[in-house]
C-alpha atoms as a PDB file:
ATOM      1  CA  UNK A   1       0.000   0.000   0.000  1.00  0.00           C
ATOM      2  CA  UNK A   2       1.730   3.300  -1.067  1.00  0.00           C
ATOM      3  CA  UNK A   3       1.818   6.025   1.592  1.00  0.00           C
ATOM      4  CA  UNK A   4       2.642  10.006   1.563  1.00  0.00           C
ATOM      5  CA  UNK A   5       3.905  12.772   3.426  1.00  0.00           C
ATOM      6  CA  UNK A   6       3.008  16.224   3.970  1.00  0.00           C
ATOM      7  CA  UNK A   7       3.587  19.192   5.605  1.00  0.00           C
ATOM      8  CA  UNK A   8       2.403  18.244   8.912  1.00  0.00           C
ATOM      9  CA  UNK A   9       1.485  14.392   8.489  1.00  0.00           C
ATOM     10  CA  UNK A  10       1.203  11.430   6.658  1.00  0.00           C
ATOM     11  CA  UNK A  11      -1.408   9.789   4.794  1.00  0.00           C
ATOM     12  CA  UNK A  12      -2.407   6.783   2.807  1.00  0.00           C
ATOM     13  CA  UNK A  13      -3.790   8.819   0.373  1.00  0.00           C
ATOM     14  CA  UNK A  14      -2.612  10.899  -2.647  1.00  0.00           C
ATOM     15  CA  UNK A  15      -2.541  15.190  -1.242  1.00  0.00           C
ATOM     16  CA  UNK A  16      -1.447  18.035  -3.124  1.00  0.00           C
ATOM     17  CA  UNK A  17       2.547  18.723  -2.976  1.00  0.00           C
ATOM     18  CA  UNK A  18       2.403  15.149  -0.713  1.00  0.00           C
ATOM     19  CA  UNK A  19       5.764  13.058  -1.222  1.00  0.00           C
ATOM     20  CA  UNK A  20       5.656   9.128  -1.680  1.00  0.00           C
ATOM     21  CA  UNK A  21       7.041   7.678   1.384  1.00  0.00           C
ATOM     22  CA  UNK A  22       8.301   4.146   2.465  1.00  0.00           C
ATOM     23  CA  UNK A  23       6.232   1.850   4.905  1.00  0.00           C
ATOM     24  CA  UNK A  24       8.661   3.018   7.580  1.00  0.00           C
ATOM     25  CA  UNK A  25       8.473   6.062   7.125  1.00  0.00           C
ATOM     26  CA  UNK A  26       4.648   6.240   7.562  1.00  0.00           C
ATOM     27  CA  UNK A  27       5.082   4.210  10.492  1.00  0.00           C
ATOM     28  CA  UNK A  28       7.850   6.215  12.085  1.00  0.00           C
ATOM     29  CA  UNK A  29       5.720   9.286  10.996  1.00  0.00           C
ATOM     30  CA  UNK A  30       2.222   8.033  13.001  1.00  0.00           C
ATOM     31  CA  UNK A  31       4.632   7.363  15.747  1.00  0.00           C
ATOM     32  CA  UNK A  32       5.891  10.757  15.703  1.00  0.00           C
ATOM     33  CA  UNK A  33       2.725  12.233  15.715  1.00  0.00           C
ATOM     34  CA  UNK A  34       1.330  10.412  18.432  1.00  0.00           C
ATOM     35  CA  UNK A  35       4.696  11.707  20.686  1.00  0.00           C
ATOM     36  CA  UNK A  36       3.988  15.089  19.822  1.00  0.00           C
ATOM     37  CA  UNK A  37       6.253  15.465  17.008  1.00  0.00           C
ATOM     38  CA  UNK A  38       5.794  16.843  13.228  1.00  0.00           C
ATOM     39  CA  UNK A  39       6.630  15.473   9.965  1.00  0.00           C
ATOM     40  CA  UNK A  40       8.167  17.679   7.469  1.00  0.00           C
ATOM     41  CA  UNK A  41       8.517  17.120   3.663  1.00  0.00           C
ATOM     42  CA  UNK A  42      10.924  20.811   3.611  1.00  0.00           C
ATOM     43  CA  UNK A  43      13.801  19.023   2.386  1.00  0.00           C
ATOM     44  CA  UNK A  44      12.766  15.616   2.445  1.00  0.00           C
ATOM     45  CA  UNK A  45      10.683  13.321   4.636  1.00  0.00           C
ATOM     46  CA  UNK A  46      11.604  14.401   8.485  1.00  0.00           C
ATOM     47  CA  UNK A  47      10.200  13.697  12.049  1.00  0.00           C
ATOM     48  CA  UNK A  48      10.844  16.512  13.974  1.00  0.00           C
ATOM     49  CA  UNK A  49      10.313  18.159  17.522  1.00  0.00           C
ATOM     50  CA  UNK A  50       7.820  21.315  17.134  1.00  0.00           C
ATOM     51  CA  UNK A  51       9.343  24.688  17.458  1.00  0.00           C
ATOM     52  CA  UNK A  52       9.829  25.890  21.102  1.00  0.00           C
ATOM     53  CA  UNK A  53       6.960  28.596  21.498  1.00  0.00           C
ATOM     54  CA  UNK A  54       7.586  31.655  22.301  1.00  0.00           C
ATOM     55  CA  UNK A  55       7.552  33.367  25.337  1.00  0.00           C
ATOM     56  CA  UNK A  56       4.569  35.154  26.461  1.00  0.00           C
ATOM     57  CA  UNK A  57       5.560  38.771  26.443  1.00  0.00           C
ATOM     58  CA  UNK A  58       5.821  40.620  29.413  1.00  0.00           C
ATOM     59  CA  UNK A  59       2.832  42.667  30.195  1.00  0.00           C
ATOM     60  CA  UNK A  60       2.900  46.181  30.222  1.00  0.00           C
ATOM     61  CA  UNK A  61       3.216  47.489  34.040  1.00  0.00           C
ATOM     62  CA  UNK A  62      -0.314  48.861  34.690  1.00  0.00           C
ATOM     63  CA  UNK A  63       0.326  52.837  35.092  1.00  0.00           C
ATOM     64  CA  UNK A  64       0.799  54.002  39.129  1.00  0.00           C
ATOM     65  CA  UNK A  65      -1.649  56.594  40.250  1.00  0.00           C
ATOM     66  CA  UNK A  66       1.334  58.301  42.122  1.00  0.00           C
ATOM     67  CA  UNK A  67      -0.964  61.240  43.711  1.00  0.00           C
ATOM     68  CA  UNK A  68      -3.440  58.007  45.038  1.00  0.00           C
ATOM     69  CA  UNK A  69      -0.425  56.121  45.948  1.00  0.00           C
ATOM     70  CA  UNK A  70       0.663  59.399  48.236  1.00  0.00           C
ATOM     71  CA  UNK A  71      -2.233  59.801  49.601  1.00  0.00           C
ATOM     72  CA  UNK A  72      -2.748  56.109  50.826  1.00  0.00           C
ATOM     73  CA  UNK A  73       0.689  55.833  52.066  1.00  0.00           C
ATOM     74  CA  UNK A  74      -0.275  58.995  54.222  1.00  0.00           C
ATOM     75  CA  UNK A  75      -3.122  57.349  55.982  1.00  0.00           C
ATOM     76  CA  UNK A  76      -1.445  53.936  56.673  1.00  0.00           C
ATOM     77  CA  UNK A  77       1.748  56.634  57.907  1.00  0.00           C
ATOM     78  CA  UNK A  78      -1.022  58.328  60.143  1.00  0.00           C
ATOM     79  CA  UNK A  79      -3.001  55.050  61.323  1.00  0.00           C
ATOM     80  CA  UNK A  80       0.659  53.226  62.154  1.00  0.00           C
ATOM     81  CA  UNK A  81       0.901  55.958  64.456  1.00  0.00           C
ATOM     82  CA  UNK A  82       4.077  56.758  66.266  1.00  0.00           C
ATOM     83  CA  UNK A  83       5.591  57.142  69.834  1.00  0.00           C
ATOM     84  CA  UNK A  84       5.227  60.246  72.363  1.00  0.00           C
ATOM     85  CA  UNK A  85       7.264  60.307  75.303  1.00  0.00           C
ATOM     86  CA  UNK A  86       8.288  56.156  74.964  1.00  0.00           C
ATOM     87  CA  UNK A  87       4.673  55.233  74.377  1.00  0.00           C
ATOM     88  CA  UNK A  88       3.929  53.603  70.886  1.00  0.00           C
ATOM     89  CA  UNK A  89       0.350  54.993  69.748  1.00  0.00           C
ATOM     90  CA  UNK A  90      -2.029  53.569  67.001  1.00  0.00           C
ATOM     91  CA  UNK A  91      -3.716  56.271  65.282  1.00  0.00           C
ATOM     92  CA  UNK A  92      -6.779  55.043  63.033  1.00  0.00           C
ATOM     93  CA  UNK A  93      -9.790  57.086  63.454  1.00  0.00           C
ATOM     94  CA  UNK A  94     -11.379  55.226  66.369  1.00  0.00           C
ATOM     95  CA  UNK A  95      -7.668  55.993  68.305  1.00  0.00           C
ATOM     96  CA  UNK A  96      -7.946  59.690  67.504  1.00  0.00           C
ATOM     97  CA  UNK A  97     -12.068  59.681  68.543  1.00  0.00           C
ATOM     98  CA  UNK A  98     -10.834  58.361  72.009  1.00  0.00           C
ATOM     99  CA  UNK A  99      -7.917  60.690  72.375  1.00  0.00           C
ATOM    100  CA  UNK A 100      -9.641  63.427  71.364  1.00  0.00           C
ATOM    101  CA  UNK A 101     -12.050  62.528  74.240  1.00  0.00           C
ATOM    102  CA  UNK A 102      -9.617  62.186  76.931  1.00  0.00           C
ATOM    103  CA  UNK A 103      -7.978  65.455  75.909  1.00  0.00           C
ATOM    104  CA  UNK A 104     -11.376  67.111  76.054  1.00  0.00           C
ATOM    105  CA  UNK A 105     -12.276  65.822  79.707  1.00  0.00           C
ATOM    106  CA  UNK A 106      -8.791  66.504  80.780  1.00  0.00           C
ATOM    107  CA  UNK A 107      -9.505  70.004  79.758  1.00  0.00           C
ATOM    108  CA  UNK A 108     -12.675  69.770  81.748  1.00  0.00           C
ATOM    109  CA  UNK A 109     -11.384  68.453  85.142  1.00  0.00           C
ATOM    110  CA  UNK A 110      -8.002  68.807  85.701  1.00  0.00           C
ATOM    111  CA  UNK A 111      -7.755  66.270  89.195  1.00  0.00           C
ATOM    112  CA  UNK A 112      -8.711  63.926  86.846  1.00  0.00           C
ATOM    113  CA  UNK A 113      -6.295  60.524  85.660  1.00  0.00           C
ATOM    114  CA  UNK A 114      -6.762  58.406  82.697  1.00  0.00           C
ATOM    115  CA  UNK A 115      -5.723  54.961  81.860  1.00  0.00           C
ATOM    116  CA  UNK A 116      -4.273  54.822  77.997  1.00  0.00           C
ATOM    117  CA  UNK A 117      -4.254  51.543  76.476  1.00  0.00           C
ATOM    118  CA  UNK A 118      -1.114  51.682  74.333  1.00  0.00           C
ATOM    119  CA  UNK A 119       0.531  48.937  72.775  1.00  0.00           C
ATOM    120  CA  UNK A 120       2.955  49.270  75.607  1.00  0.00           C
ATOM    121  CA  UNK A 121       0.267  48.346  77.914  1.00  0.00           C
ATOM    122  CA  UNK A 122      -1.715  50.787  80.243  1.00  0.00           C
ATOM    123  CA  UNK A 123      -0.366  54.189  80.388  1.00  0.00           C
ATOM    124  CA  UNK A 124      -1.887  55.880  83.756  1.00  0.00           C
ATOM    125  CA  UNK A 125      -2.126  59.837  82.676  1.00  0.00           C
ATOM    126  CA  UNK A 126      -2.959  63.350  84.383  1.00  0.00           C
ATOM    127  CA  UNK A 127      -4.985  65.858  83.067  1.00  0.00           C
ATOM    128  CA  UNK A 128      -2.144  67.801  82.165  1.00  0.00           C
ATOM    129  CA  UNK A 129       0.068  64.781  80.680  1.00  0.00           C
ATOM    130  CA  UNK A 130      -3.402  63.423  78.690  1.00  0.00           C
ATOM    131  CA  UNK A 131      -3.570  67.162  77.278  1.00  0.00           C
ATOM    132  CA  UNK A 132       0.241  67.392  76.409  1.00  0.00           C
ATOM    133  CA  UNK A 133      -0.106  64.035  75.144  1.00  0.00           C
ATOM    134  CA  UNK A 134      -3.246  65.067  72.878  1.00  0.00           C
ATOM    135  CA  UNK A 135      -1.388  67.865  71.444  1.00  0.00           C
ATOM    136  CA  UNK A 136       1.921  66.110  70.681  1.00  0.00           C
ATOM    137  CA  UNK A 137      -0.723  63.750  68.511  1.00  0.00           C
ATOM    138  CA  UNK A 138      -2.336  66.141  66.924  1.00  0.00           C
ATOM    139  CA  UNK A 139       1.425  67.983  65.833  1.00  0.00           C
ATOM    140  CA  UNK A 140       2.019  64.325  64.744  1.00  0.00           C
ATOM    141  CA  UNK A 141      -1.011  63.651  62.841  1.00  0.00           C
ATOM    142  CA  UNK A 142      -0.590  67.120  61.124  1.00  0.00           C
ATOM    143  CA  UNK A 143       2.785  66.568  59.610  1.00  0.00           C
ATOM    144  CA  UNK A 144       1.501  63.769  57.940  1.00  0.00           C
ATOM    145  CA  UNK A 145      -0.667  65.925  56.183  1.00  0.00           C
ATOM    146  CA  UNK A 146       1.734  68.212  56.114  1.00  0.00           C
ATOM    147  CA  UNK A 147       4.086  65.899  54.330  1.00  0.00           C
ATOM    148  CA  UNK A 148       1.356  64.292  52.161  1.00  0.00           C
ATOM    149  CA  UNK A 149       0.576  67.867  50.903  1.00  0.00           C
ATOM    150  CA  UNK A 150       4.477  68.613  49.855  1.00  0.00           C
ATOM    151  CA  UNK A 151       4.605  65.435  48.427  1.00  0.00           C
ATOM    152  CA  UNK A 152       1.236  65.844  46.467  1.00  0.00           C
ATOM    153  CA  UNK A 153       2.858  68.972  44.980  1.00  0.00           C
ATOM    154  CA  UNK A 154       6.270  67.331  43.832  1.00  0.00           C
ATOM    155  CA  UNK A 155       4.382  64.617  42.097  1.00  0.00           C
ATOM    156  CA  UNK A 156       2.636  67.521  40.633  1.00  0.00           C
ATOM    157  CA  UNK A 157       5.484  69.260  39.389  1.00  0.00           C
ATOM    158  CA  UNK A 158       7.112  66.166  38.227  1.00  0.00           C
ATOM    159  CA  UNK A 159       9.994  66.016  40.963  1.00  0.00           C
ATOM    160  CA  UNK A 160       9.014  62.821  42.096  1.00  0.00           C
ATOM    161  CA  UNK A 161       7.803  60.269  39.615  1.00  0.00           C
ATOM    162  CA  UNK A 162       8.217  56.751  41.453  1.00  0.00           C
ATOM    163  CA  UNK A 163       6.361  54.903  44.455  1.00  0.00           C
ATOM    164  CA  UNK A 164       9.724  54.140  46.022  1.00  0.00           C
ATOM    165  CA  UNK A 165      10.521  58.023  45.691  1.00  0.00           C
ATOM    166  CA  UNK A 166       7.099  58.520  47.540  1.00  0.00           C
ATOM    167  CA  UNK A 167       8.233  56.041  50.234  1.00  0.00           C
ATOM    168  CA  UNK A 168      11.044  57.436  50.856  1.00  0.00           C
ATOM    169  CA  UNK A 169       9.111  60.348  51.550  1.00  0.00           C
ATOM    170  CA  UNK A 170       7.386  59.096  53.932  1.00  0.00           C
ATOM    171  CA  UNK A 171       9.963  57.253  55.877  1.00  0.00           C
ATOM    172  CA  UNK A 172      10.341  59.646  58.520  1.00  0.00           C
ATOM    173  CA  UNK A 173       7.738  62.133  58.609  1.00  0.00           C
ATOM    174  CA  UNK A 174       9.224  64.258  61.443  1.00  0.00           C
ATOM    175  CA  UNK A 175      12.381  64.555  59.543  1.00  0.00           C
ATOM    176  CA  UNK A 176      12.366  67.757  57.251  1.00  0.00           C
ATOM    177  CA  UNK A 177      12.072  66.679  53.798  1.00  0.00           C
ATOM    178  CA  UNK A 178      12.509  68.353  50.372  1.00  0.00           C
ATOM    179  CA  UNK A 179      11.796  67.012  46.989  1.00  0.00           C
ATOM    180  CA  UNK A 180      14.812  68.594  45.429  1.00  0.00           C
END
């Protein structure tokens, strides 16, 4: 029985621009087939390994909303709080509610003491301390803005164009800072 090759396979029957092929050839050429190979007439009848495919591309990085990326790396600044007088202090909104609270009956009755839950533990307070404490906070929690506002404004004027020049920003918002 005669058999033929093709560009991409055998056959027992007659194709256009098929070659004639040997018995063994047809049979190595189902083999090859069935392992994943291809059969090539370029040149003559041929078993071969397909191509290697080629590599996905790499995707495009998705553009950075830089002013966005400020603005949430302020908050998480803010709401990771910092530490007044050796006492580490979590500042999400609920902590500031609560300080603000404490500040406002220590201003209110000043024989008064208050127990601060820090992460230090409890932190027992006077009026007075509770208001210094308050106000060192609220210095705190306005040089984040502070900061978040300068940096806002280099991103703006194209001085800083990265999130790790942003972070770097905001490593140490006490520290004076320039974009220049």
């Amino acid at each position: 029985m005669t058999a033929y090759a093709f560009e991409g396979g055998v056959s027992r029957d007659a194709r256009p621009n098929a070659i004639e092929i040997t018995e063994q050839q047809y049979q190595d050429g189902i083999e090859g087939m069935l392992a994943g190979k291809l059969v090539t007439i370029n040149g003559g009848f041929a078993v071969i390994d397909p191509p290697k495919p080629e590599p996905e591309p790499e995707p495009e990085p998705e553009p950075v909303d830089l002013a966005a990326y400020a603005r949430d790396l302020s908050w998480r600044t803010r709401v990771d709080g910092t530490t007044i007088n050796s006492v580490p202090v979590r500042l999400d909104d609920g902590s500031l509610a609560l300080i603000n609270g404490m500040v406002g009956l220590a201003e209110r009755d000043a024989e008064r003491t208050f127990n601060f839950d820090s992460a230090a533990g409890i932190v027992t307070l006077t009026a007075a301390q509770a208001i210094t404490f308050g106000e060192a906070i609220g210095v705190w929690v306005q040089l984040t803005f502070d900061r978040r506002a300068a940096v806002l404004l280099a991103i703006e004027a194209g001085s800083l164009t990265t999130t790790a020049e942003i972070d770097a920003a905001f490593a140490d918002v006490t520290a004076p800072w320039s974009a220049a």
